[in-house]
C-alpha atoms as a PDB file:
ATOM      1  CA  UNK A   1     -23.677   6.191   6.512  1.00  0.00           C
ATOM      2  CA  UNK A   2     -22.981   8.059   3.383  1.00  0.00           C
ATOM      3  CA  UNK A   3     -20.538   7.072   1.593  1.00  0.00           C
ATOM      4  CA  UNK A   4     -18.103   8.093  -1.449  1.00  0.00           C
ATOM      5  CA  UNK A   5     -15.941   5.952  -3.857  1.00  0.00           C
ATOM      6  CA  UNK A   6     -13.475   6.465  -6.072  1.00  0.00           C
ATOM      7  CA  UNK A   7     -12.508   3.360  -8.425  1.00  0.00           C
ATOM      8  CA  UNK A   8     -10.947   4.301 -11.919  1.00  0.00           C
ATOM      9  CA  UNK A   9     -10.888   0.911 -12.609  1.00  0.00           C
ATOM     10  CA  UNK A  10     -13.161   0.457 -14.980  1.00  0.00           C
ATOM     11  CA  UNK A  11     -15.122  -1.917 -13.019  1.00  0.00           C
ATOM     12  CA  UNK A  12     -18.822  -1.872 -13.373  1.00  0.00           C
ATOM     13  CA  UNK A  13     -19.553  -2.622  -9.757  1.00  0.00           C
ATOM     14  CA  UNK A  14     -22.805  -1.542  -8.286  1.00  0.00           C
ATOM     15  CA  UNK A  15     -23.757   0.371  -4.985  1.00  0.00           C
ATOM     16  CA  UNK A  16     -26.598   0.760  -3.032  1.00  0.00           C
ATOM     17  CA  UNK A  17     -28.211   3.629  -2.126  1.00  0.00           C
ATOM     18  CA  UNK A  18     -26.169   6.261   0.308  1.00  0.00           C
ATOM     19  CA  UNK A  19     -22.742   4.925  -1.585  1.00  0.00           C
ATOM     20  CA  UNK A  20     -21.787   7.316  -4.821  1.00  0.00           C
ATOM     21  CA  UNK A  21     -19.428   5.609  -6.585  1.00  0.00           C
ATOM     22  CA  UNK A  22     -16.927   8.273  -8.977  1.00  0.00           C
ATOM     23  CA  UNK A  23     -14.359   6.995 -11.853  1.00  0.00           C
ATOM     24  CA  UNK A  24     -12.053   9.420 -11.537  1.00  0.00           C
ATOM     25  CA  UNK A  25     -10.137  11.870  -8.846  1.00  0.00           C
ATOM     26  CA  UNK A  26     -11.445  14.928 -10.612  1.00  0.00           C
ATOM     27  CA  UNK A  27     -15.155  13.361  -9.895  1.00  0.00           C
ATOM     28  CA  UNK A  28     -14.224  12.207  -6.587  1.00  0.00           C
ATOM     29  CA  UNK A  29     -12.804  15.872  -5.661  1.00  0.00           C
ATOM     30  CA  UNK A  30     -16.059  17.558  -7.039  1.00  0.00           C
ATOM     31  CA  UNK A  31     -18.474  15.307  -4.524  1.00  0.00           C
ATOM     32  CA  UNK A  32     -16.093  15.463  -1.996  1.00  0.00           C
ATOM     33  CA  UNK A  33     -16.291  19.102  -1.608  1.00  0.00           C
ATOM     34  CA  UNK A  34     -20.014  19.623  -2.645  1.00  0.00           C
ATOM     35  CA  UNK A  35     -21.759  16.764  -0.451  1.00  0.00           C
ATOM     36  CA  UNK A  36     -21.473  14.871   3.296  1.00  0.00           C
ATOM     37  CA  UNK A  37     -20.153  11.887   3.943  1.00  0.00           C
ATOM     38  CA  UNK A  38     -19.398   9.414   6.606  1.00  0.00           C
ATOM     39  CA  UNK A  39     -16.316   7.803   4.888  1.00  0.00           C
ATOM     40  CA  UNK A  40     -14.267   8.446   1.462  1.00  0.00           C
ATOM     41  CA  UNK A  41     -13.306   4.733  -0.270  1.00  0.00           C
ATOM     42  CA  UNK A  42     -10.007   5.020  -3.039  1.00  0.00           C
ATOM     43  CA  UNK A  43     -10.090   2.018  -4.656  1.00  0.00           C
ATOM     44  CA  UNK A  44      -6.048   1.021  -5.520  1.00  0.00           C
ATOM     45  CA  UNK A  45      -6.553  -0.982  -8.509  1.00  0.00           C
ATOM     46  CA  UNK A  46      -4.662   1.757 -10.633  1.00  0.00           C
ATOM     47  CA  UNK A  47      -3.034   0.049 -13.893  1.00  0.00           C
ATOM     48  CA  UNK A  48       0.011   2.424 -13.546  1.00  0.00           C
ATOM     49  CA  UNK A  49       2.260   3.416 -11.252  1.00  0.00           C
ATOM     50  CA  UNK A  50       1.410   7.091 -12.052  1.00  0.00           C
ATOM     51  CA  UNK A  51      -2.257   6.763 -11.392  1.00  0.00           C
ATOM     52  CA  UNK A  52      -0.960   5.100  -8.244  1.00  0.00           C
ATOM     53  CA  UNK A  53       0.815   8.274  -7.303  1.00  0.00           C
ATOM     54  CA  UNK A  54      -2.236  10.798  -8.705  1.00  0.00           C
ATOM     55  CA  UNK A  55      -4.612   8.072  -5.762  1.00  0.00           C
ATOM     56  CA  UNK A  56      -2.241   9.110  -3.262  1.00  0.00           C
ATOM     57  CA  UNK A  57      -2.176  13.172  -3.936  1.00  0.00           C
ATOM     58  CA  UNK A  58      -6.119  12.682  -4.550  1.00  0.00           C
ATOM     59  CA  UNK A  59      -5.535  11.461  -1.199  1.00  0.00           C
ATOM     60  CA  UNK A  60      -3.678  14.625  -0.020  1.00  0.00           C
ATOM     61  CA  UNK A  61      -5.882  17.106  -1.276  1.00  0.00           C
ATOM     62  CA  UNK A  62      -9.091  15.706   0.270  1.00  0.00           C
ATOM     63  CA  UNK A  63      -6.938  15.881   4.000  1.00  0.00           C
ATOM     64  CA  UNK A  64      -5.441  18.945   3.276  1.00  0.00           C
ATOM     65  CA  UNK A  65      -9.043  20.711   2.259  1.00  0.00           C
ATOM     66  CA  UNK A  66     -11.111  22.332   5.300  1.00  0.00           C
ATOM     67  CA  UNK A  67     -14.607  20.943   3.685  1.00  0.00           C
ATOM     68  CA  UNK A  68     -12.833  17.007   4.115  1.00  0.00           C
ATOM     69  CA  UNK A  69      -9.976  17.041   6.493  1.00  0.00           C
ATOM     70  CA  UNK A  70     -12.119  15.228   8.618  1.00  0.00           C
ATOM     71  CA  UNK A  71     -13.626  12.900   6.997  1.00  0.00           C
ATOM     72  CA  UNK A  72     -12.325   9.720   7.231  1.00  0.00           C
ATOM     73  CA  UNK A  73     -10.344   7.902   4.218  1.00  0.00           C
ATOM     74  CA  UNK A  74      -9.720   4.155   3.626  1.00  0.00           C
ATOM     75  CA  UNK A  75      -7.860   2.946   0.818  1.00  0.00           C
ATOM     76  CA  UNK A  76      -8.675  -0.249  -0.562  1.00  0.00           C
ATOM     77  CA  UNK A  77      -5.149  -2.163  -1.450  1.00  0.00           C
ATOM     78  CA  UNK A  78      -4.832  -5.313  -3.931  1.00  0.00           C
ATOM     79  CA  UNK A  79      -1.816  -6.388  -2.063  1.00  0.00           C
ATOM     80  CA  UNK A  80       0.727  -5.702   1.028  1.00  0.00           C
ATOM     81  CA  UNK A  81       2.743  -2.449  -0.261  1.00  0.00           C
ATOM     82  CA  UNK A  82       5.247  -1.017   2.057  1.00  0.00           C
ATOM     83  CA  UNK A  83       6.299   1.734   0.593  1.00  0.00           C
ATOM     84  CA  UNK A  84       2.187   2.843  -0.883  1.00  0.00           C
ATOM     85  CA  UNK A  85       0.909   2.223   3.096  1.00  0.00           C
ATOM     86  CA  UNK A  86       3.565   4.287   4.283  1.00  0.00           C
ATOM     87  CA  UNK A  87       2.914   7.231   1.687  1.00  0.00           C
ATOM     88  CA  UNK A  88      -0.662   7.074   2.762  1.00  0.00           C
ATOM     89  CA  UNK A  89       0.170   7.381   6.230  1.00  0.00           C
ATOM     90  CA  UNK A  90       2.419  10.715   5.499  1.00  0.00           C
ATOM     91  CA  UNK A  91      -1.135  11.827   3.790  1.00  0.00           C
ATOM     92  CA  UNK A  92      -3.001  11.358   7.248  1.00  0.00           C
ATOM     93  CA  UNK A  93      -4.904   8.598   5.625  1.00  0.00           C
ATOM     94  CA  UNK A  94      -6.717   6.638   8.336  1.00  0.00           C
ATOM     95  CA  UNK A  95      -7.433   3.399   7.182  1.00  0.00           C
ATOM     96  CA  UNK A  96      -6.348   0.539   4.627  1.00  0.00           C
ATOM     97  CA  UNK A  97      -7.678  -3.029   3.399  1.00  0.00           C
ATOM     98  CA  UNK A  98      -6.185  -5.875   0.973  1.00  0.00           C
ATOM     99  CA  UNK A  99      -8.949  -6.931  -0.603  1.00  0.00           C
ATOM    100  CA  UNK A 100      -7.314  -9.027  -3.237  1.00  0.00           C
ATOM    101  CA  UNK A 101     -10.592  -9.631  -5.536  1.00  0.00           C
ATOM    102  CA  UNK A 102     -12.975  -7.194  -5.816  1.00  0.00           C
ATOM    103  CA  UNK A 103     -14.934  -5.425  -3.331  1.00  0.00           C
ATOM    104  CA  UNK A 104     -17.976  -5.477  -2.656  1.00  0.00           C
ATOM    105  CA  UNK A 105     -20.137  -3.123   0.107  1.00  0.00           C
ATOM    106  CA  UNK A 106     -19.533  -5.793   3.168  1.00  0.00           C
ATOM    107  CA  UNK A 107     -16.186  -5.296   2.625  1.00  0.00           C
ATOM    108  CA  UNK A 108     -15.729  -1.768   2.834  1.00  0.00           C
ATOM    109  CA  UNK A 109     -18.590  -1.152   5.454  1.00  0.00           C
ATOM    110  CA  UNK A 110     -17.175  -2.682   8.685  1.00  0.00           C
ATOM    111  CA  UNK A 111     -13.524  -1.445   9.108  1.00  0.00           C
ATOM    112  CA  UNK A 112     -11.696  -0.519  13.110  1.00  0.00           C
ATOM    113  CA  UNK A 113      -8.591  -0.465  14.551  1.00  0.00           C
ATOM    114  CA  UNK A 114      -7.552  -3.837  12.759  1.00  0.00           C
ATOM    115  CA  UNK A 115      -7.701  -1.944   9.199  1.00  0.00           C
ATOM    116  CA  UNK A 116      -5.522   1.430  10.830  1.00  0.00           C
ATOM    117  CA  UNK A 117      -2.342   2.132   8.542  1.00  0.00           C
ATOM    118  CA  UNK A 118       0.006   2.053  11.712  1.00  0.00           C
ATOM    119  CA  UNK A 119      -1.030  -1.546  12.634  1.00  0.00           C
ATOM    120  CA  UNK A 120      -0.658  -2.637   8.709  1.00  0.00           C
ATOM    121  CA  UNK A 121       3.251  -1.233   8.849  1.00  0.00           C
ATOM    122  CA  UNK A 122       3.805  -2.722  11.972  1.00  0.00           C
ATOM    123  CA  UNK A 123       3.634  -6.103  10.385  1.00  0.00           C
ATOM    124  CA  UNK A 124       5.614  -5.161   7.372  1.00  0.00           C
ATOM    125  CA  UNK A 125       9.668  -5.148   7.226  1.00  0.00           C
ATOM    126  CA  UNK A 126      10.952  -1.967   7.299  1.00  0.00           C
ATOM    127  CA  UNK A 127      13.626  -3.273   4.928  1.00  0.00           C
ATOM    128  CA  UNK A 128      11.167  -3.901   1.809  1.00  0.00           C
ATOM    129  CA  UNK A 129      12.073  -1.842  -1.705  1.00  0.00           C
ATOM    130  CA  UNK A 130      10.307  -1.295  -4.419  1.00  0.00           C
ATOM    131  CA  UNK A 131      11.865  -1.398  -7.996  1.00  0.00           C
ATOM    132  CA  UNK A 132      10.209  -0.532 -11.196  1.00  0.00           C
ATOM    133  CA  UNK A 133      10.339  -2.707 -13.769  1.00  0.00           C
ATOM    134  CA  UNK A 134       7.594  -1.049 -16.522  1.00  0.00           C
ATOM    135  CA  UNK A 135       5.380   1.735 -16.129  1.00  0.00           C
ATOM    136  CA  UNK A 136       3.074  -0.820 -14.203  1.00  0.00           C
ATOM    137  CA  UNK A 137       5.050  -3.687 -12.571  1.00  0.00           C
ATOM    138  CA  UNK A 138       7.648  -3.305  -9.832  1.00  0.00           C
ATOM    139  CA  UNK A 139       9.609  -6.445  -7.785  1.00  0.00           C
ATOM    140  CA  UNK A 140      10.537  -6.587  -4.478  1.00  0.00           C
ATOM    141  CA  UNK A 141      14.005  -6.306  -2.987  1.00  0.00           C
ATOM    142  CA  UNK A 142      15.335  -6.256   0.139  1.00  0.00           C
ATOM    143  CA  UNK A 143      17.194  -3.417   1.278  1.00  0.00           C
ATOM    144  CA  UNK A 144      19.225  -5.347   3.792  1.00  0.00           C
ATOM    145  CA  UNK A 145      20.716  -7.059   0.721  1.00  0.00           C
ATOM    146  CA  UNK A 146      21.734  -4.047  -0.699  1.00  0.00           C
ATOM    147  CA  UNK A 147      18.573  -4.458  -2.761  1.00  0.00           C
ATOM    148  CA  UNK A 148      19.579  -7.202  -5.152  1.00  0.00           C
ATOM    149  CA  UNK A 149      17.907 -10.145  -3.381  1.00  0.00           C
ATOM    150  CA  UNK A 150      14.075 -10.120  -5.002  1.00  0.00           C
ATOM    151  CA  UNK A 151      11.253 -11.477  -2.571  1.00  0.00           C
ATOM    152  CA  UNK A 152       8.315 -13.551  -3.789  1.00  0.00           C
ATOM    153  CA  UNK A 153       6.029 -15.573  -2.758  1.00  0.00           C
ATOM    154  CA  UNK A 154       6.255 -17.336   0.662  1.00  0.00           C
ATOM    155  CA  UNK A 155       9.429 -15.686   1.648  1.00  0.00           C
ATOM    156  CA  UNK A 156       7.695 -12.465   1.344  1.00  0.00           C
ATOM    157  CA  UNK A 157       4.161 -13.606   2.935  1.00  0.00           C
ATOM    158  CA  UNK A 158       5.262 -15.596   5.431  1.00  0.00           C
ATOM    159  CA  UNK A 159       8.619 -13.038   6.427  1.00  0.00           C
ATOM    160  CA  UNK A 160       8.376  -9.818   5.007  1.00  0.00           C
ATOM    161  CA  UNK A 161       4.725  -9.242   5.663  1.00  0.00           C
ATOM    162  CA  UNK A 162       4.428 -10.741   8.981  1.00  0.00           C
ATOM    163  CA  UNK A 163       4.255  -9.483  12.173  1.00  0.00           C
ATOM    164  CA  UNK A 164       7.914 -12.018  12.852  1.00  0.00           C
ATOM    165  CA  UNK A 165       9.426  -9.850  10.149  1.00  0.00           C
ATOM    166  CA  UNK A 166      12.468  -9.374  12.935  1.00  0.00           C
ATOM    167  CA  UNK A 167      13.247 -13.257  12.975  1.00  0.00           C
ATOM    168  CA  UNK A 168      14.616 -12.723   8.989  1.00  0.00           C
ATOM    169  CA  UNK A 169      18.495 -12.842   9.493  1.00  0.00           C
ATOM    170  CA  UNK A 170      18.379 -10.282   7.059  1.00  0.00           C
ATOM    171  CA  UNK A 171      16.619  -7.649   9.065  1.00  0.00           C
ATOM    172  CA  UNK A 172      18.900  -8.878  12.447  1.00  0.00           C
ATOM    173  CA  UNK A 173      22.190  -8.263  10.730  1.00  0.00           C
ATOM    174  CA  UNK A 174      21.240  -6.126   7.562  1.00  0.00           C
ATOM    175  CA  UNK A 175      25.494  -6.264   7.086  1.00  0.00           C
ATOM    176  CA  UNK A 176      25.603  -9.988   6.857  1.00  0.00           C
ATOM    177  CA  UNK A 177      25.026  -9.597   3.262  1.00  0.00           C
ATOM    178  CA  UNK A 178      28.477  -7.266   2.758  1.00  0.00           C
ATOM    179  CA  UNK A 179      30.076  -9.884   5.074  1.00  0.00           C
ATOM    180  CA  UNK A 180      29.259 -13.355   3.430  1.00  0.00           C
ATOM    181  CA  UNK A 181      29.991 -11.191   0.078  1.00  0.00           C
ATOM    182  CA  UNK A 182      33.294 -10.349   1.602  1.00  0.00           C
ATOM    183  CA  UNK A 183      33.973 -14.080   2.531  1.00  0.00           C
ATOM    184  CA  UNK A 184      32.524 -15.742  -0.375  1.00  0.00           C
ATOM    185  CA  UNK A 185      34.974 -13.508  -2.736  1.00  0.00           C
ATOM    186  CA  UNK A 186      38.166 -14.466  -0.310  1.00  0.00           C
ATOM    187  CA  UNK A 187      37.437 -18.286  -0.482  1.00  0.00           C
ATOM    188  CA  UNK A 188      36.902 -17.650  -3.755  1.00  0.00           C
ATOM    189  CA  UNK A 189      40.505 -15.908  -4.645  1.00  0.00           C
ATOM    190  CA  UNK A 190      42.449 -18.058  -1.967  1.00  0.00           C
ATOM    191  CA  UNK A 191      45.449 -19.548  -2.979  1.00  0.00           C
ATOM    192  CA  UNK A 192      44.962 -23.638  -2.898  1.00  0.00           C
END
Protein backbone atom coordinates (compact mmCIF):
# COMPACT_ATOMS: atom_id res chain seq x y z
CA UNK A 1 0.00 0.00 0.00
CA UNK A 2 1.35 3.25 -1.16
CA UNK A 3 1.22 5.71 0.86
CA UNK A 4 1.55 9.71 1.16
CA UNK A 5 2.30 12.03 4.18
CA UNK A 6 2.13 15.30 4.88
CA UNK A 7 3.85 16.49 8.30
CA UNK A 8 5.10 20.23 8.36
CA UNK A 9 6.30 19.60 11.55
CA UNK A 10 9.61 19.65 11.26
CA UNK A 11 10.04 16.24 12.48
CA UNK A 12 12.74 14.16 11.00
CA UNK A 13 10.82 10.93 11.09
CA UNK A 14 11.69 8.21 8.68
CA UNK A 15 9.54 5.97 6.27
CA UNK A 16 9.95 2.94 4.62
CA UNK A 17 9.74 2.27 1.28
CA UNK A 18 6.07 2.76 -0.52
CA UNK A 19 5.43 5.79 2.22
CA UNK A 20 6.58 9.46 0.70
CA UNK A 21 6.64 11.60 3.34
CA UNK A 22 6.10 15.75 2.11
CA UNK A 23 6.72 18.94 4.54
CA UNK A 24 4.43 21.01 3.22
CA UNK A 25 0.69 21.18 1.51
CA UNK A 26 2.14 22.62 -1.66
CA UNK A 27 4.44 19.24 -1.76
CA UNK A 28 1.72 17.14 -0.62
CA UNK A 29 -0.70 18.64 -3.48
CA UNK A 30 2.08 18.12 -6.20
CA UNK A 31 2.39 14.07 -5.32
CA UNK A 32 -1.03 13.87 -4.73
CA UNK A 33 -1.99 14.72 -8.17
CA UNK A 34 1.11 13.26 -10.03
CA UNK A 35 1.34 9.66 -8.30
CA UNK A 36 -1.10 6.59 -6.78
CA UNK A 37 -1.78 5.95 -3.58
CA UNK A 38 -3.63 3.74 -1.25
CA UNK A 39 -4.09 6.34 1.59
CA UNK A 40 -3.16 10.23 2.11
CA UNK A 41 -1.74 10.78 6.03
CA UNK A 42 -2.02 14.89 7.32
CA UNK A 43 -0.14 14.94 10.17
CA UNK A 44 -1.99 17.76 12.76
CA UNK A 45 0.92 18.84 14.64
CA UNK A 46 0.57 22.45 13.07
CA UNK A 47 2.19 25.16 15.56
CA UNK A 48 -0.61 27.66 14.57
CA UNK A 49 -3.96 27.82 14.36
CA UNK A 50 -3.64 29.09 10.73
CA UNK A 51 -1.60 26.20 9.52
CA UNK A 52 -4.34 24.27 11.29
CA UNK A 53 -6.89 25.81 9.01
CA UNK A 54 -4.43 25.72 5.61
CA UNK A 55 -4.34 21.24 6.91
CA UNK A 56 -7.93 21.35 6.68
CA UNK A 57 -8.39 23.25 3.06
CA UNK A 58 -5.23 21.01 1.99
CA UNK A 59 -7.73 18.63 3.05
CA UNK A 60 -10.51 20.07 0.80
CA UNK A 61 -8.70 20.39 -2.24
CA UNK A 62 -7.36 16.81 -2.37
CA UNK A 63 -11.49 15.63 -1.99
CA UNK A 64 -12.65 18.13 -4.13
CA UNK A 65 -9.92 17.16 -7.09
CA UNK A 66 -11.07 14.29 -9.65
CA UNK A 67 -7.29 12.72 -9.63
CA UNK A 68 -7.90 12.21 -5.37
CA UNK A 69 -11.51 12.37 -4.47
CA UNK A 70 -11.19 8.92 -3.85
CA UNK A 71 -8.52 8.30 -2.18
CA UNK A 72 -8.84 7.88 1.22
CA UNK A 73 -7.61 10.61 3.93
CA UNK A 74 -6.77 10.14 7.65
CA UNK A 75 -5.74 12.86 9.74
CA UNK A 76 -3.50 12.22 12.45
CA UNK A 77 -4.79 14.42 15.68
CA UNK A 78 -2.53 15.27 18.89
CA UNK A 79 -5.63 15.51 20.91
CA UNK A 80 -9.68 15.21 21.03
CA UNK A 81 -10.82 18.49 18.97
CA UNK A 82 -14.46 18.94 18.46
CA UNK A 83 -14.72 21.56 16.49
CA UNK A 84 -11.18 20.37 13.97
CA UNK A 85 -13.03 16.58 13.68
CA UNK A 86 -16.10 18.14 12.75
CA UNK A 87 -14.47 20.53 10.02
CA UNK A 88 -12.82 17.47 8.66
CA UNK A 89 -15.92 15.69 8.41
CA UNK A 90 -17.63 18.75 6.32
CA UNK A 91 -14.30 18.07 4.04
CA UNK A 92 -15.42 14.33 3.43
CA UNK A 93 -12.38 13.31 5.33
CA UNK A 94 -12.68 9.61 6.17
CA UNK A 95 -10.66 8.86 8.95
CA UNK A 96 -8.92 10.35 12.21
CA UNK A 97 -6.37 9.15 15.05
CA UNK A 98 -5.00 10.81 18.45
CA UNK A 99 -1.81 9.80 18.45
CA UNK A 100 -0.55 11.95 21.24
CA UNK A 101 3.40 11.27 20.69
CA UNK A 102 4.65 10.79 17.54
CA UNK A 103 3.78 8.43 14.93
CA UNK A 104 5.34 6.01 13.71
CA UNK A 105 4.28 3.53 10.47
CA UNK A 106 2.29 0.87 12.88
CA UNK A 107 0.34 3.53 13.81
CA UNK A 108 -0.90 4.88 10.74
CA UNK A 109 -1.00 1.46 8.82
CA UNK A 110 -3.90 -0.42 10.50
CA UNK A 111 -6.91 2.02 10.79
CA UNK A 112 -11.18 0.71 10.32
CA UNK A 113 -14.29 1.69 11.38
CA UNK A 114 -12.95 2.44 15.03
CA UNK A 115 -10.73 5.47 13.55
CA UNK A 116 -14.09 6.86 11.19
CA UNK A 117 -14.73 10.70 12.01
CA UNK A 118 -18.54 9.96 12.74
CA UNK A 119 -17.71 7.43 15.54
CA UNK A 120 -14.91 10.03 17.02
CA UNK A 121 -17.92 12.88 17.28
CA UNK A 122 -20.19 10.55 18.59
CA UNK A 123 -18.19 10.40 21.75
CA UNK A 124 -17.57 14.07 21.93
CA UNK A 125 -20.16 16.74 23.54
CA UNK A 126 -21.78 18.58 21.14
CA UNK A 127 -21.57 21.48 23.60
CA UNK A 128 -17.57 21.88 23.46
CA UNK A 129 -16.13 25.60 22.24
CA UNK A 130 -13.14 26.56 21.27
CA UNK A 131 -11.60 29.99 22.30
CA UNK A 132 -8.41 31.47 21.12
CA UNK A 133 -6.18 32.60 23.38
CA UNK A 134 -2.76 33.34 21.01
CA UNK A 135 -2.18 32.62 17.55
CA UNK A 136 -1.46 28.95 18.81
CA UNK A 137 -3.30 28.09 22.07
CA UNK A 138 -7.06 27.95 22.52
CA UNK A 139 -9.13 26.70 25.99
CA UNK A 140 -12.08 24.94 26.21
CA UNK A 141 -15.51 26.19 27.20
CA UNK A 142 -18.63 24.88 27.41
CA UNK A 143 -21.31 26.23 25.46
CA UNK A 144 -24.03 25.11 27.81
CA UNK A 145 -22.45 27.60 30.23
CA UNK A 146 -22.78 30.26 28.01
CA UNK A 147 -19.12 29.55 27.31
CA UNK A 148 -17.47 30.92 30.42
CA UNK A 149 -16.97 27.63 32.29
CA UNK A 150 -13.27 26.34 30.89
CA UNK A 151 -12.83 22.40 30.80
CA UNK A 152 -9.54 20.69 31.63
CA UNK A 153 -8.31 17.83 32.48
CA UNK A 154 -10.51 15.00 33.89
CA UNK A 155 -13.69 16.88 33.55
CA UNK A 156 -13.03 17.09 29.95
CA UNK A 157 -11.56 13.36 29.45
CA UNK A 158 -13.63 11.64 31.49
CA UNK A 159 -17.15 13.95 30.40
CA UNK A 160 -16.69 15.88 27.49
CA UNK A 161 -14.85 13.31 25.45
CA UNK A 162 -16.69 10.30 26.42
CA UNK A 163 -19.13 8.40 24.93
CA UNK A 164 -21.48 9.38 28.64
CA UNK A 165 -21.04 12.95 27.49
CA UNK A 166 -25.16 13.10 28.03
CA UNK A 167 -24.84 12.24 31.88
CA UNK A 168 -23.03 16.06 32.28
CA UNK A 169 -25.94 18.13 33.88
CA UNK A 170 -24.70 20.62 31.71
CA UNK A 171 -25.54 19.01 28.43
CA UNK A 172 -29.20 17.68 30.17
CA UNK A 173 -30.30 21.16 31.06
CA UNK A 174 -27.88 23.49 29.00
CA UNK A 175 -30.34 26.47 30.86
CA UNK A 176 -29.42 25.43 34.32
CA UNK A 177 -26.56 27.70 34.05
CA UNK A 178 -29.01 31.02 33.33
CA UNK A 179 -31.15 29.53 36.16
CA UNK A 180 -28.66 28.98 39.15
CA UNK A 181 -27.24 32.51 37.75
CA UNK A 182 -30.71 33.83 38.16
CA UNK A 183 -30.99 32.34 41.76
CA UNK A 184 -27.59 32.88 42.95
CA UNK A 185 -28.03 36.83 42.09
CA UNK A 186 -31.67 36.84 44.02
CA UNK A 187 -30.21 35.20 47.24
CA UNK A 188 -27.66 37.35 46.72
CA UNK A 189 -29.81 40.84 46.64
CA UNK A 190 -32.54 39.48 49.15
CA UNK A 191 -33.48 41.57 51.79
CA UNK A 192 -32.31 39.82 55.32
Amino acid sequence: MKTLICDISERNTVYSKGWDKTTSPIQCMEKAFTENYALIVIQFAAQTIKQRYALIELCAVLKRNQQTHHIPIMALLPIKHRLLLENLSKVNVEYAKIITDQADEKDIRYFDTEDSLSRHLSGLCPFLEYQAIDSSREMTVCKAYYSRLVITGNRLKQTCHHPDFKICPYFQLPKLAKKMMTRNINEHFAPN
